[in-house]
Protein backbone atom coordinates (compact mmCIF):
# COMPACT_ATOMS: atom_id res chain seq x y z
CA UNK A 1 0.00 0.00 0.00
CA UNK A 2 1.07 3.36 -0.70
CA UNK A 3 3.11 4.89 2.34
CA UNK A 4 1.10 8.34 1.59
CA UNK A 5 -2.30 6.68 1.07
CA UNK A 6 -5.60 8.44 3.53
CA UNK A 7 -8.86 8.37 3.60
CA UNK A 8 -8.96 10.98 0.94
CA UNK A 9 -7.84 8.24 -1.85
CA UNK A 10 -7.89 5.09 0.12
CA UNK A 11 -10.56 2.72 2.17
CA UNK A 12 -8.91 2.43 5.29
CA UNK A 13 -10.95 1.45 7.84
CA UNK A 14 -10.99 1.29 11.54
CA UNK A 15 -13.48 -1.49 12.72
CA UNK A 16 -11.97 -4.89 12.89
CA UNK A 17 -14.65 -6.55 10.72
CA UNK A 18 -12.94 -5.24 7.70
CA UNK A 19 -10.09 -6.98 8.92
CA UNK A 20 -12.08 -10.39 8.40
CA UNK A 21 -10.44 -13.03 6.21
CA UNK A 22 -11.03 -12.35 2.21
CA UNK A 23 -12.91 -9.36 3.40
CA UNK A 24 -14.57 -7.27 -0.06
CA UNK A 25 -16.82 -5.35 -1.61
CA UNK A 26 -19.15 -6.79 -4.93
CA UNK A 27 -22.39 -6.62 -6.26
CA UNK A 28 -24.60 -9.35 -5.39
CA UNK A 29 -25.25 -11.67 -8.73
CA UNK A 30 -28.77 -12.12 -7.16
CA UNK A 31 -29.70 -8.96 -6.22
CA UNK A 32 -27.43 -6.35 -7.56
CA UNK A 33 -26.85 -4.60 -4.17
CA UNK A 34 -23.55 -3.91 -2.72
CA UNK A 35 -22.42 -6.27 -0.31
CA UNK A 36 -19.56 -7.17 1.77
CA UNK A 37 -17.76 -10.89 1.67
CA UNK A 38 -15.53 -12.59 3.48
CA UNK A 39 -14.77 -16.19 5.06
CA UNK A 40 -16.01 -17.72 7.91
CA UNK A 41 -14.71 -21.24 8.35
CA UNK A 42 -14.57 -23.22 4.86
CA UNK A 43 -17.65 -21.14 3.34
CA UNK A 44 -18.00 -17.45 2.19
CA UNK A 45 -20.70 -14.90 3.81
CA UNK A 46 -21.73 -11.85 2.51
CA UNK A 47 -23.81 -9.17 4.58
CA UNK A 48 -25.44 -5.87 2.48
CA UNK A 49 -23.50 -3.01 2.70
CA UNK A 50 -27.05 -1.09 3.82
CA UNK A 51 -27.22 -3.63 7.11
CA UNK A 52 -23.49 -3.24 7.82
CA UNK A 53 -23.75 -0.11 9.87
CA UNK A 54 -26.30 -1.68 12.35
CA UNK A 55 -24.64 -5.25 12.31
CA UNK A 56 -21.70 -3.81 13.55
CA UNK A 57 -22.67 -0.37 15.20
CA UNK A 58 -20.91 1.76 12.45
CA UNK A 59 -21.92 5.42 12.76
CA UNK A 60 -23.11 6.21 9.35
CA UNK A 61 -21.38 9.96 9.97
CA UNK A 62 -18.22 7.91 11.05
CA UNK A 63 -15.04 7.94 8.83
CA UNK A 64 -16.24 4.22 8.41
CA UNK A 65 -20.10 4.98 7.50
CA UNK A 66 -18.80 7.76 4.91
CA UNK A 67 -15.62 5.32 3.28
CA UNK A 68 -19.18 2.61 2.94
CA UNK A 69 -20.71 4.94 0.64
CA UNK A 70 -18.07 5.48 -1.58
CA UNK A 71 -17.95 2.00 -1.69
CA UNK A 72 -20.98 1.82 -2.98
CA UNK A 73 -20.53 4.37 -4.93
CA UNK A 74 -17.03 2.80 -6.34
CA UNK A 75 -18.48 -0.38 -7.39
CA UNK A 76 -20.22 1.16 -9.98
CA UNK A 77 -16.38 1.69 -11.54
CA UNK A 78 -14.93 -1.18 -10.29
CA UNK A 79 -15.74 -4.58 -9.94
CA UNK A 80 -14.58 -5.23 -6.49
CA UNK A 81 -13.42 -2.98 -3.80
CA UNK A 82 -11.27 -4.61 -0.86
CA UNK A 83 -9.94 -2.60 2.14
CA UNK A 84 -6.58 -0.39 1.34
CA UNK A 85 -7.91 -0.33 -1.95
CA UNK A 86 -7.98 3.25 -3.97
CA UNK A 87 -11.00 5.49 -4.35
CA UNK A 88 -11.68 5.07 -7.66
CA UNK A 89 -10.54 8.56 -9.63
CA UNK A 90 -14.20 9.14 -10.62
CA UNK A 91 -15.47 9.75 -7.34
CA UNK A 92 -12.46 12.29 -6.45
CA UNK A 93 -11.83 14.11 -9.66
CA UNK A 94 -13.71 12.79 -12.45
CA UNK A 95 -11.01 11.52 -14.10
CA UNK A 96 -11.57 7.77 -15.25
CA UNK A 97 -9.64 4.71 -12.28
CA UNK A 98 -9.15 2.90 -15.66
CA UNK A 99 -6.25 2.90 -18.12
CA UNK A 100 -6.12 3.15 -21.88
CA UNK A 101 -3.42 2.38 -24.78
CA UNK A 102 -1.75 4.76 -26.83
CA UNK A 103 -3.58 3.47 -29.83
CA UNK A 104 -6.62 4.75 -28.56
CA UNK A 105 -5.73 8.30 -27.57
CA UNK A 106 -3.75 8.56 -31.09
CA UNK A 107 -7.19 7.32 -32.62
CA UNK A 108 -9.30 9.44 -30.60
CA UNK A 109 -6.83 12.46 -31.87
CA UNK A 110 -6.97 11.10 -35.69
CA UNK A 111 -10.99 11.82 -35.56
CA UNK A 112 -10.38 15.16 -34.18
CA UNK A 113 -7.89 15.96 -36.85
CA UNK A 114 -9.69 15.28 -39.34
CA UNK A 115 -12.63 16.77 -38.32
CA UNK A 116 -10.67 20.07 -38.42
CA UNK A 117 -9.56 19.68 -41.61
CA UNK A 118 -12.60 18.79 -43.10
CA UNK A 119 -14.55 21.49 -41.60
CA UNK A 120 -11.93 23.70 -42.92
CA UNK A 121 -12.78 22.71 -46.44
CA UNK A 122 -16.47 23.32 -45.64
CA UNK A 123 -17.54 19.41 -45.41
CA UNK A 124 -16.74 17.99 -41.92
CA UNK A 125 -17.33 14.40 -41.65
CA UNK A 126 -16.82 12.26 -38.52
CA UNK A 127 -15.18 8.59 -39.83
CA UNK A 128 -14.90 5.64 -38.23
CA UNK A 129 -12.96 3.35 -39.69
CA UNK A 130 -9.45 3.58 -38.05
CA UNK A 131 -7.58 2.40 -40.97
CA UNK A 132 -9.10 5.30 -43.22
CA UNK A 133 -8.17 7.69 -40.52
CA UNK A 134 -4.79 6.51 -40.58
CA UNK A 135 -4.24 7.60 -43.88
CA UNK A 136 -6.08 10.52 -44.07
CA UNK A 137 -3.85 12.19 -40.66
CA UNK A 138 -0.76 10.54 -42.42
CA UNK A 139 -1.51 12.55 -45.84
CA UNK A 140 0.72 15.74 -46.75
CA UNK A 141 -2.03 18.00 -47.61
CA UNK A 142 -3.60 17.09 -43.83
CA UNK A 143 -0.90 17.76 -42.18
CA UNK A 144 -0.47 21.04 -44.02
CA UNK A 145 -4.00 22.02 -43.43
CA UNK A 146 -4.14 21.69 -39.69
CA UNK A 147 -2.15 24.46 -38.71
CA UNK A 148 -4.23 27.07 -41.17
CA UNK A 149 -7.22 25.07 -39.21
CA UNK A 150 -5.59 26.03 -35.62
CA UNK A 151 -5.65 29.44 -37.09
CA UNK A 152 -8.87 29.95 -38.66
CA UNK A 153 -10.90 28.38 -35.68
CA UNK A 154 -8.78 30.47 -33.21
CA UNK A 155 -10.09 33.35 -34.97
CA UNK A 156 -13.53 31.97 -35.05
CA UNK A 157 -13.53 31.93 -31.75
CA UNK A 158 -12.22 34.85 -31.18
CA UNK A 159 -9.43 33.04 -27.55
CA UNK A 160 -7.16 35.35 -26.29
CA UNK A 161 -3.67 34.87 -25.16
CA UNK A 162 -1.74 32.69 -27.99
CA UNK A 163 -5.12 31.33 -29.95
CA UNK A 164 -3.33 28.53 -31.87
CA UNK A 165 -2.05 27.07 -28.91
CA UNK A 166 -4.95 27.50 -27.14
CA UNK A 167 -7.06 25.39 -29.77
CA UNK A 168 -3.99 23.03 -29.95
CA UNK A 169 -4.09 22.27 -26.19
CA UNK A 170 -7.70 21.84 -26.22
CA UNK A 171 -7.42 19.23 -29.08
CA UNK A 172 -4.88 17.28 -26.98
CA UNK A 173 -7.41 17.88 -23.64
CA UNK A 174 -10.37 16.19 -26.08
CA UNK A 175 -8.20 13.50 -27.77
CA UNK A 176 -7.36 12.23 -24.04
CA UNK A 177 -11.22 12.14 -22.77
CA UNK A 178 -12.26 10.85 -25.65
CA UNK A 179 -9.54 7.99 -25.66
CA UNK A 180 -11.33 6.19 -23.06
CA UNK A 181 -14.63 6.22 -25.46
CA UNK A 182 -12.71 4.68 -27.97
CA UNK A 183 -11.16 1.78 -25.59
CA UNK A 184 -14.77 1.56 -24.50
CA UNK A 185 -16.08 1.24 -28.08
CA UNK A 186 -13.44 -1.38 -28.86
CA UNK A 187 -14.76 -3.24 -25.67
CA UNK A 188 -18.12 -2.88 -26.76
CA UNK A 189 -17.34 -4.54 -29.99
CA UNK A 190 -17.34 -7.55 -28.05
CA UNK A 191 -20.50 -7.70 -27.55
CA UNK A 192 -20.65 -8.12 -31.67
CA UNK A 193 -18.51 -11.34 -30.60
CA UNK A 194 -21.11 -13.02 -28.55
CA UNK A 195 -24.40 -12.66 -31.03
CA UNK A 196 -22.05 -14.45 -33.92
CA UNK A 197 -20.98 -17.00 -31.22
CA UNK A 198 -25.03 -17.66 -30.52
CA UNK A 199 -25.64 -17.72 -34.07
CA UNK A 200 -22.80 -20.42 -34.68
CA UNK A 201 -24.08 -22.14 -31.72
CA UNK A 202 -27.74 -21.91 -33.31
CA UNK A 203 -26.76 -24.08 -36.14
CA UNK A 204 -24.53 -26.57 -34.52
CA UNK A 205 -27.11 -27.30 -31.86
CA UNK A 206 -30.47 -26.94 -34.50
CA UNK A 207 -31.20 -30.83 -34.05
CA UNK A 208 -31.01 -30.32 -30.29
CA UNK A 209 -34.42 -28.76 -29.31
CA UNK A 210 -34.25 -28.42 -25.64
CA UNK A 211 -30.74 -26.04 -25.96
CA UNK A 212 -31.77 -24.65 -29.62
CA UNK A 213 -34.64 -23.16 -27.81
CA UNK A 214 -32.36 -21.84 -25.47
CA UNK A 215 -29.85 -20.39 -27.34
CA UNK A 216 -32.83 -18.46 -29.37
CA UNK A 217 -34.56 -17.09 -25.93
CA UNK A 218 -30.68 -15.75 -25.42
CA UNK A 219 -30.39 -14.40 -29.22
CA UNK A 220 -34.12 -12.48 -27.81
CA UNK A 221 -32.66 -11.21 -24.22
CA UNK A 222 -29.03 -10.43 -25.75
CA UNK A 223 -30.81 -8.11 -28.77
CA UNK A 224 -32.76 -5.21 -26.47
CA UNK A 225 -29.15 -4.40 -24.12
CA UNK A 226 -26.75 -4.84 -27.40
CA UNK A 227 -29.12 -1.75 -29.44
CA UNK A 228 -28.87 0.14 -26.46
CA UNK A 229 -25.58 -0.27 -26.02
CA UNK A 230 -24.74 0.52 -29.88
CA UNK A 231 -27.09 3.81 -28.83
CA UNK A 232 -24.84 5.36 -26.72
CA UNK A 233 -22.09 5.28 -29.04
CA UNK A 234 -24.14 6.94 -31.69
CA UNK A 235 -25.70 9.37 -29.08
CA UNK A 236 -21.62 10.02 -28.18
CA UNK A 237 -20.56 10.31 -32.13
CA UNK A 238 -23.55 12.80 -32.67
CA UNK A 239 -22.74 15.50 -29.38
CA UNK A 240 -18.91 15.44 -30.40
CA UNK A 241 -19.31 15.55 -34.42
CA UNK A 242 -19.15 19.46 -34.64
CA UNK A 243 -15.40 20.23 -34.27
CA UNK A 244 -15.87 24.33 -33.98
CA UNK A 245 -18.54 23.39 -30.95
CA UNK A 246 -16.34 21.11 -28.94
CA UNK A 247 -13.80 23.68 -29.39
CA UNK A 248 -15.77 26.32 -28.54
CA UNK A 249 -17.71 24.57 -25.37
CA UNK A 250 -14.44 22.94 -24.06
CA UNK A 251 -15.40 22.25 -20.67
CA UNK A 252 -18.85 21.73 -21.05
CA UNK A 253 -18.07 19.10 -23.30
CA UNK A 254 -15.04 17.22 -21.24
CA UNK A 255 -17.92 17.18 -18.94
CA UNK A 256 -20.04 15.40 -21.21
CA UNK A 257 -17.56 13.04 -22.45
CA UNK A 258 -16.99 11.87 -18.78
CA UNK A 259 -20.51 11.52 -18.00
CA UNK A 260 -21.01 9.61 -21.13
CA UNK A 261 -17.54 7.56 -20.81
CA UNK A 262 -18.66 6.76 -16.82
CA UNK A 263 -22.46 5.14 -18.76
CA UNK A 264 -21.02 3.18 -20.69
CA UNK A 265 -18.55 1.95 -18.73
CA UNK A 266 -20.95 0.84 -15.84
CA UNK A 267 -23.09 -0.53 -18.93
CA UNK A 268 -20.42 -2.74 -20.12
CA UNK A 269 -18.95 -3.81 -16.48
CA UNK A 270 -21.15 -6.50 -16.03
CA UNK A 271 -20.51 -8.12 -19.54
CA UNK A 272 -16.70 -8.71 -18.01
CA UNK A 273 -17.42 -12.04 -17.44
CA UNK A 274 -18.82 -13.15 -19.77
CA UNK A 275 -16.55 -11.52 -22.93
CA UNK A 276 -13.94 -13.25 -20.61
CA UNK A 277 -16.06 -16.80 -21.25
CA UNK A 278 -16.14 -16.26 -24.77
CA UNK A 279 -13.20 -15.70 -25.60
CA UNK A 280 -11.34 -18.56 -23.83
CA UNK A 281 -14.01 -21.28 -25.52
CA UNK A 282 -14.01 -22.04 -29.33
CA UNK A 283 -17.14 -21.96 -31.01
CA UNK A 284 -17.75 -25.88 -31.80
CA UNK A 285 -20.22 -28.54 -29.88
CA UNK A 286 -18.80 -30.08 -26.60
CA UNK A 287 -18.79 -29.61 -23.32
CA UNK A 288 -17.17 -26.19 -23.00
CA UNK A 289 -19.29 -24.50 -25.00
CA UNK A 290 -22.43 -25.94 -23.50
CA UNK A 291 -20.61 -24.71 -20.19
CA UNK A 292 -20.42 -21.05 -21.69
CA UNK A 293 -23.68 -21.40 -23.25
CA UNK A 294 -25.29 -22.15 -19.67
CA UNK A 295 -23.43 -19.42 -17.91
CA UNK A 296 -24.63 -16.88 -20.71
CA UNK A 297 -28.40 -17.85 -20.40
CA UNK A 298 -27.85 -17.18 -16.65
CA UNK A 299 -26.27 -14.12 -17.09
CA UNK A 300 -29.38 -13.07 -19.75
CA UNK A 301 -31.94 -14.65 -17.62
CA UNK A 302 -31.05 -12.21 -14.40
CA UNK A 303 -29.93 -8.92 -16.58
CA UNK A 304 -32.04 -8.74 -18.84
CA UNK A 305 -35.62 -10.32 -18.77
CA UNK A 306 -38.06 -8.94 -21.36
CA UNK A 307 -40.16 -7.39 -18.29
CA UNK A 308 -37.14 -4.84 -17.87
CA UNK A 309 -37.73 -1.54 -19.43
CA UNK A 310 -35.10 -0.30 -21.81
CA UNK A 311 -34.70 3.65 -22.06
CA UNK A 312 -31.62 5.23 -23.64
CA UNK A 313 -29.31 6.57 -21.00
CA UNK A 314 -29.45 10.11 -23.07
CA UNK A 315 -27.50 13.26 -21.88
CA UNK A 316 -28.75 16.32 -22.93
CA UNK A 317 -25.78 18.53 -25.31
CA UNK A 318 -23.28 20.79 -23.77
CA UNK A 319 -25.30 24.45 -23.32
């Protein structure tokens, strides 16, 4: 543990029942409330997180009661929590407790580039393929256009101090928000993964009826969360598609991008386990795919019944 860690960044707690063997901090699978684990004798217990202060007489004003409500408020970054751990960034400065590659930031900067230029010429165009963008940043006249770009939208905007560097700097302060959509999108894209493995496993069990009509109630529950999903990204695409407004609403929108980056994120947390299923079992009849199968309908069964109500997790645009 860090020598310098506090309360401020850290759950350290004082009562000795966080000092219980394998002591931490999930969601229930059940029930999707926060609750506390840990060992007693060969078998694992776990006590909500709500009953926890008058279990164990924890003053809900106590440095204890407050670090249990960031702990429920950290799981919905995290997937587990255990005592010592940090406070995940989100909950201290809005930055995101998660890391990305380079590749993303430099693809997250390639968009914005050529946003710039193409608005410049008077057609802006947001593309997606990374490939495309690739060649397009990597292309003389771009990189000869962006610095009459830095100039005309500094102008446009009429910044003060040195305007070039001032639109410069924000592109590099949007590239890096905007990285952790892109490592998010990529992530997302596994989702993609799991309605071709149902498909595959569709036809190889289609003389089976018992598990073919299982896998097609999971093709139904999978379809609803998946569109939604896909939503976001297209609500996301849409708010940040005018370069001269980003620009222009800087910190409106790097508030934006987090709230939409923190959505999606807690949207895709719970599919964790089972992209991590997927991708370890080959797509062919046996055993471990049945296995995988099972643990997917499960998963389905408990997320996402048909009875749930589905409603786009929109954020209004950047006043």
């Amino acid at each position: 543990m860090d020598p310098n860690a506090n309360r401020s960044t850290h759950f350290l707690f004082d009562h000795k029942v966080f000092t219980l063997e394998g002591c931490r901090f999930v969601l229930s699978k059940s029930t999707e409330e926060a609750v506390m684990r840990f060992k007693l004798g060969k078998v694992e217990a776990e006590v909500v997180i709500d009953k926890l202060g008058n279990e164990f007489k924890i003053d809900p004003k106590s440095f204890d009661g407050q670090l249990l409500d960031m702990v429920v408020k950290g799981l919905k970054y995290v997937r587990e929590i255990r005592p010592g751990d940090t406070i995940p960034n989100e909950l201290i400065d809005g930055t995101a407790s998660w890391r990305v590659d380079d590749r993303h930031y430099n693809l997250a900067k390639a968009r914005l580039t050529v946003q710039m230029v193409t608005w410049l010429t008077g057609g802006e165009s947001v593309i997606s393929s990374p490939a495309e963008l690739e060649q397009l940043v990597e292309d003389p006249s771009t990189k000869s256009r962006v610095k009459e770009a830095f100039k005309v939208i500094a102008n446009k905007l009429a910044l003060t101090g040195d305007p070039e560097e001032v639109v410069e700097n924000r592109i590099e302060g949007l590239a890096k928000e905007l990285s952790y959509i892109e490592a998010l999108r990529e992530r997302g894209a596994k989702l993609r993964d799991v309605r071709s493995g149902l498909d595959v496993a569709h036809r190889v069990y289609k003389n089976e009826r018992n598990l073919r009509e299982e896998i097609i109630r999971m093709q139904t529950l999978s379809l609803p969360p998946m569109t939604d999903i896909e939503n976001r990204f297209a609500q996301v695409d849409a708010q940040t598609g005018e370069i001269l407004s980003m620009l222009g609403k800087y910190e409106q929108n790097i508030r934006y991008i987090r709230e939409m980056r923190d959505d999606l994120h807690q949207t895709l947390l719970p599919w964790e386990e089972v992209f991590e299923d997927w991708e370890m079992v080959a797509s062919e009849k046996g055993a471990p795919f049945e296995a995988v199968l099972k643990k997917t309908y499960q998963f389905l069964a408990r997320n996402f019944s048909q009875a749930k109500q589905w409603r786009l997790a929109s954020r209004p645009a950047p006043k």
